[in-house]
Protein backbone atom coordinates (compact mmCIF):
# COMPACT_ATOMS: atom_id res chain seq x y z
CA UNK A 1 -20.59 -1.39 14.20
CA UNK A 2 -21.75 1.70 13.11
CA UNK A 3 -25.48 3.01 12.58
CA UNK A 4 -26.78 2.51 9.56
CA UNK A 5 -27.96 6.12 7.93
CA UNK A 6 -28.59 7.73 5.06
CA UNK A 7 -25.61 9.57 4.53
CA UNK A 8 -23.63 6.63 4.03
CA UNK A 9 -25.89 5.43 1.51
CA UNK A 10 -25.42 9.25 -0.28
CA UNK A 11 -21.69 9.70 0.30
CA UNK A 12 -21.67 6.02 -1.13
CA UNK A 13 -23.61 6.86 -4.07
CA UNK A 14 -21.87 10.44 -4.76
CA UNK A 15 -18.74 8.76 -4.59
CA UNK A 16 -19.58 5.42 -7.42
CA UNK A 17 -20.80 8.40 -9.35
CA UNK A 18 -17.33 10.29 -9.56
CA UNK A 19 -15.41 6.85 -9.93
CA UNK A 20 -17.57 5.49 -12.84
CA UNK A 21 -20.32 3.74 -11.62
CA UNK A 22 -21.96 1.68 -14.24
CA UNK A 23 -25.30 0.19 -12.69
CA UNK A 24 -27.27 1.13 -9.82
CA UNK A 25 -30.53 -0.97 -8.45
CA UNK A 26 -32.12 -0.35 -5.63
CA UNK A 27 -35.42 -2.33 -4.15
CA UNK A 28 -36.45 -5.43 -3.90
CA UNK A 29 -34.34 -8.23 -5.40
CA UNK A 30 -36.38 -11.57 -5.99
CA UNK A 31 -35.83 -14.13 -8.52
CA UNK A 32 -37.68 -12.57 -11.28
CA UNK A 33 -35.49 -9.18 -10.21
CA UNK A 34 -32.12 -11.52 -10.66
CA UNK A 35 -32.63 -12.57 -13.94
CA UNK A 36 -33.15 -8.96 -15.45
CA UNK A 37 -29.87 -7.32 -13.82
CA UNK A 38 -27.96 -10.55 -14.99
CA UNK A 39 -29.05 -9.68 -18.52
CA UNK A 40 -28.55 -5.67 -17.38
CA UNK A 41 -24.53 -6.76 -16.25
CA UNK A 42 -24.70 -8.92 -19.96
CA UNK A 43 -25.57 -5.93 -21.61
CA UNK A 44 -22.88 -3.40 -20.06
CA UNK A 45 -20.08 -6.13 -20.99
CA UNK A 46 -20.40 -4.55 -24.61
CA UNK A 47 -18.88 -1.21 -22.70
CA UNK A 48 -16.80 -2.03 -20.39
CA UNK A 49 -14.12 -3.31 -23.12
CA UNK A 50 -12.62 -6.01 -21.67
CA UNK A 51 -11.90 -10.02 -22.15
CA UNK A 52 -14.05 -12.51 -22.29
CA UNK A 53 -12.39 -14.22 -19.08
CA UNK A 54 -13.04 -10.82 -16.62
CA UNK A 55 -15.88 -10.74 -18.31
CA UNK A 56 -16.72 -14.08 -17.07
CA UNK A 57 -15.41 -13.61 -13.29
CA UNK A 58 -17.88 -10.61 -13.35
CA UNK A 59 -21.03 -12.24 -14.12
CA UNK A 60 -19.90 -15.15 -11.83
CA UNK A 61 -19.68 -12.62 -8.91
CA UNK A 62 -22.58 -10.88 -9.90
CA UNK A 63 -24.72 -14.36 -9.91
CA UNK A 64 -23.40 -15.05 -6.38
CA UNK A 65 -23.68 -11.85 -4.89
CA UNK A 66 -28.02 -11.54 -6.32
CA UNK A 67 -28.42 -15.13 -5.46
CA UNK A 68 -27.19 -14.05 -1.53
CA UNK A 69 -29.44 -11.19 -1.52
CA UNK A 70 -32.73 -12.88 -3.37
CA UNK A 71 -32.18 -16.87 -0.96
CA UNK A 72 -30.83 -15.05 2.35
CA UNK A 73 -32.26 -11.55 2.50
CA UNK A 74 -35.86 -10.71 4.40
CA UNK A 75 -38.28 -9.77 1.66
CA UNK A 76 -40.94 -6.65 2.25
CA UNK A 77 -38.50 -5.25 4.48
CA UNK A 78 -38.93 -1.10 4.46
CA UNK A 79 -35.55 -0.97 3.36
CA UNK A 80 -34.92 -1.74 -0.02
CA UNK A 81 -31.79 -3.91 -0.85
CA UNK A 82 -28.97 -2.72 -3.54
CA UNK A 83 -26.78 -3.75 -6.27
CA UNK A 84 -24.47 -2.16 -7.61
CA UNK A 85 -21.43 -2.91 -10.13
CA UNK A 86 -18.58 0.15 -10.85
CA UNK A 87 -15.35 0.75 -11.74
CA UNK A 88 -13.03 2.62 -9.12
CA UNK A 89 -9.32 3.29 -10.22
CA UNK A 90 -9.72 0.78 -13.07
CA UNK A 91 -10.51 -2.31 -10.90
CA UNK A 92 -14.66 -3.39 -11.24
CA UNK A 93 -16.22 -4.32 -8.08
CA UNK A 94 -19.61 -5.36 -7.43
CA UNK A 95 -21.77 -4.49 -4.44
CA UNK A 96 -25.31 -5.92 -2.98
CA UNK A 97 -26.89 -4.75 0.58
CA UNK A 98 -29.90 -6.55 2.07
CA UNK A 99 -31.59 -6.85 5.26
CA UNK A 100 -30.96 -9.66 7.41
CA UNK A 101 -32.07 -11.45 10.67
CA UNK A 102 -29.74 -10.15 13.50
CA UNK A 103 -29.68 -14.25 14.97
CA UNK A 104 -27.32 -14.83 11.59
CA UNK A 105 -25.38 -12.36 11.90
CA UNK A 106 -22.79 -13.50 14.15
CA UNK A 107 -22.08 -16.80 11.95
CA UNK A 108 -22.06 -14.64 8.94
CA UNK A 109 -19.66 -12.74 10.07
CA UNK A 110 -17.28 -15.41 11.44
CA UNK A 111 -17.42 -17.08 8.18
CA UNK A 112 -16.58 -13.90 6.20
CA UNK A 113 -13.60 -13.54 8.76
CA UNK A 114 -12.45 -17.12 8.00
CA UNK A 115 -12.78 -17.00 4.37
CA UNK A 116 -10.57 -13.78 4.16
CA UNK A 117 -8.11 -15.47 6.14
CA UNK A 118 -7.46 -17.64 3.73
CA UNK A 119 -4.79 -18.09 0.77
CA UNK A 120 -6.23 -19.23 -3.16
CA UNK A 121 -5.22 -22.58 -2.01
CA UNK A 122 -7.40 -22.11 1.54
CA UNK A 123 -10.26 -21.03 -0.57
CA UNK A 124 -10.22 -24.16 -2.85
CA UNK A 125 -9.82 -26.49 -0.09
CA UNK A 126 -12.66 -24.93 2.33
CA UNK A 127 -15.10 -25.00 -1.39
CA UNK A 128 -14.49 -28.41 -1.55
CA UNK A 129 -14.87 -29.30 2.23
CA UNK A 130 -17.92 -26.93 1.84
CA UNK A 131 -19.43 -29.01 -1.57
CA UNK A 132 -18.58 -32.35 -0.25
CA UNK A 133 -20.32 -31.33 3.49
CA UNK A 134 -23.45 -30.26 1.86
CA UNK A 135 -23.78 -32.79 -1.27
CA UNK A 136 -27.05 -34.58 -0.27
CA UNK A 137 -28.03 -32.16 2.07
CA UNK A 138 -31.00 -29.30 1.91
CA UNK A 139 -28.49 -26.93 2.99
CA UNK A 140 -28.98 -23.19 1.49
CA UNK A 141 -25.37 -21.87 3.26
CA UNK A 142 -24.42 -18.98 2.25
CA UNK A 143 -20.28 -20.31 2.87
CA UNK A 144 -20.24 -21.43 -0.38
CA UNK A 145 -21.40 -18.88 -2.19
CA UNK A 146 -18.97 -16.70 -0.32
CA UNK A 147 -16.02 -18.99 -1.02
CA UNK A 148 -16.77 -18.64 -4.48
CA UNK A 149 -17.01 -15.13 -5.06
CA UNK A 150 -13.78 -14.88 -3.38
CA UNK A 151 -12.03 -17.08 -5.10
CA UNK A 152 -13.31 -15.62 -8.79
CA UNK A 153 -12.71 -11.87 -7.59
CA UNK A 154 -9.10 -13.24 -6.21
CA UNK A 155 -9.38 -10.72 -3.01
CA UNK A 156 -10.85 -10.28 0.15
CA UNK A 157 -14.35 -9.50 0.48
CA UNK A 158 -15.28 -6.29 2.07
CA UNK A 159 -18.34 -5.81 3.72
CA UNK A 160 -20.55 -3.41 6.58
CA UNK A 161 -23.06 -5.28 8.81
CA UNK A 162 -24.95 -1.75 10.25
CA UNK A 163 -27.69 -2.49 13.00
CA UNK A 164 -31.33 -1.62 11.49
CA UNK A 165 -33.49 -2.54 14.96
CA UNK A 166 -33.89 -4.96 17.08
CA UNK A 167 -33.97 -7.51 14.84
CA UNK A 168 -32.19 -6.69 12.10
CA UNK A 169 -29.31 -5.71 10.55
CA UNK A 170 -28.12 -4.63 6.94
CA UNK A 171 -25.27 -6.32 4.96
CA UNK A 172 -23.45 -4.78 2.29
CA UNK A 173 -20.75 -6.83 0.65
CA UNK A 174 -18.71 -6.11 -2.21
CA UNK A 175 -15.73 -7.49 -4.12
């Protein structure tokens, strides 16, 4: 893993600039937060020129990716978390970096390994051994989510898990 610094976070955010970046937000993300860069990625739709079905998988990946960040990720943390959506050589990706507890880091990270493993018709059948394990149950797994943003952005998921302290680490995922 590597540190987590500042420059990545500026070489990052030079390089969305020069490749189109559309929307930036940086700080904390709660539920209230959400709800406002929803309407924010609504509103860009009207620019971004596309059909109504990309437009769809978008916002679908956008709800997924801000509902990780606001259920999983450690609020009042110094660090502030990010989303971010762009374009880069035509192809829009979203992005979203929050703190989290080191002790889930490990499973996190296994289950992003599994899940880009896996084939369209791997992803289906993990979401629905996923939905049927957890109908009835309190469970607030983040697999699911996961499963489903890879299955609506049709691609692996990249992400960066950089140590913060002790405790905790930052994830940045984007699709």
């Amino acid at each position: 893993m590597e540190e987590f610094d500042n420059q990545s976070l500026f070489n990052l955010h030079r390089s969305i600039i020069k490749e189109n970046m559309e929307f930036l937000y940086k700080g904390n993300i709660t539920v209230a937060v959400v709800n406002v860069l929803l309407q924010i990625v609504k509103n860009k739709f009207s620019e971004f020129k596309i059909d109504y079905s990309l437009q769809k998988k978008i916002y679908n990946i956008a709800v997924e990716c801000l509902e990780n960040v606001s259920d999983h990720g450690i609020p009042g943390s110094d660090i502030d978390s990010i989303f971010l959506i762009g374009k880069v050589d035509g192809v829009f990706f979203i992005g979203t970096g929050n703190i989290i507890n080191k002790n889930v880091t490990n499973s996190l990270v296994s289950s992003l390994n599994k899940i880009n493993t896996l084939d369209r018709d791997g992803l289906k059948s993990i979401y629905k051994e996923t939905m049927t394990e957890q109908l009835g149950s309190n469970s607030n797994d983040v697999g699911l989510g996961l499963i489903d943003i890879a299955l609506k952005a049709n691609n692996k998921i990249d992400y960066k898990i950089n140590p913060v302290n002790d405790a905790q680490d930052f994830f940045f995922i984007s699709s």
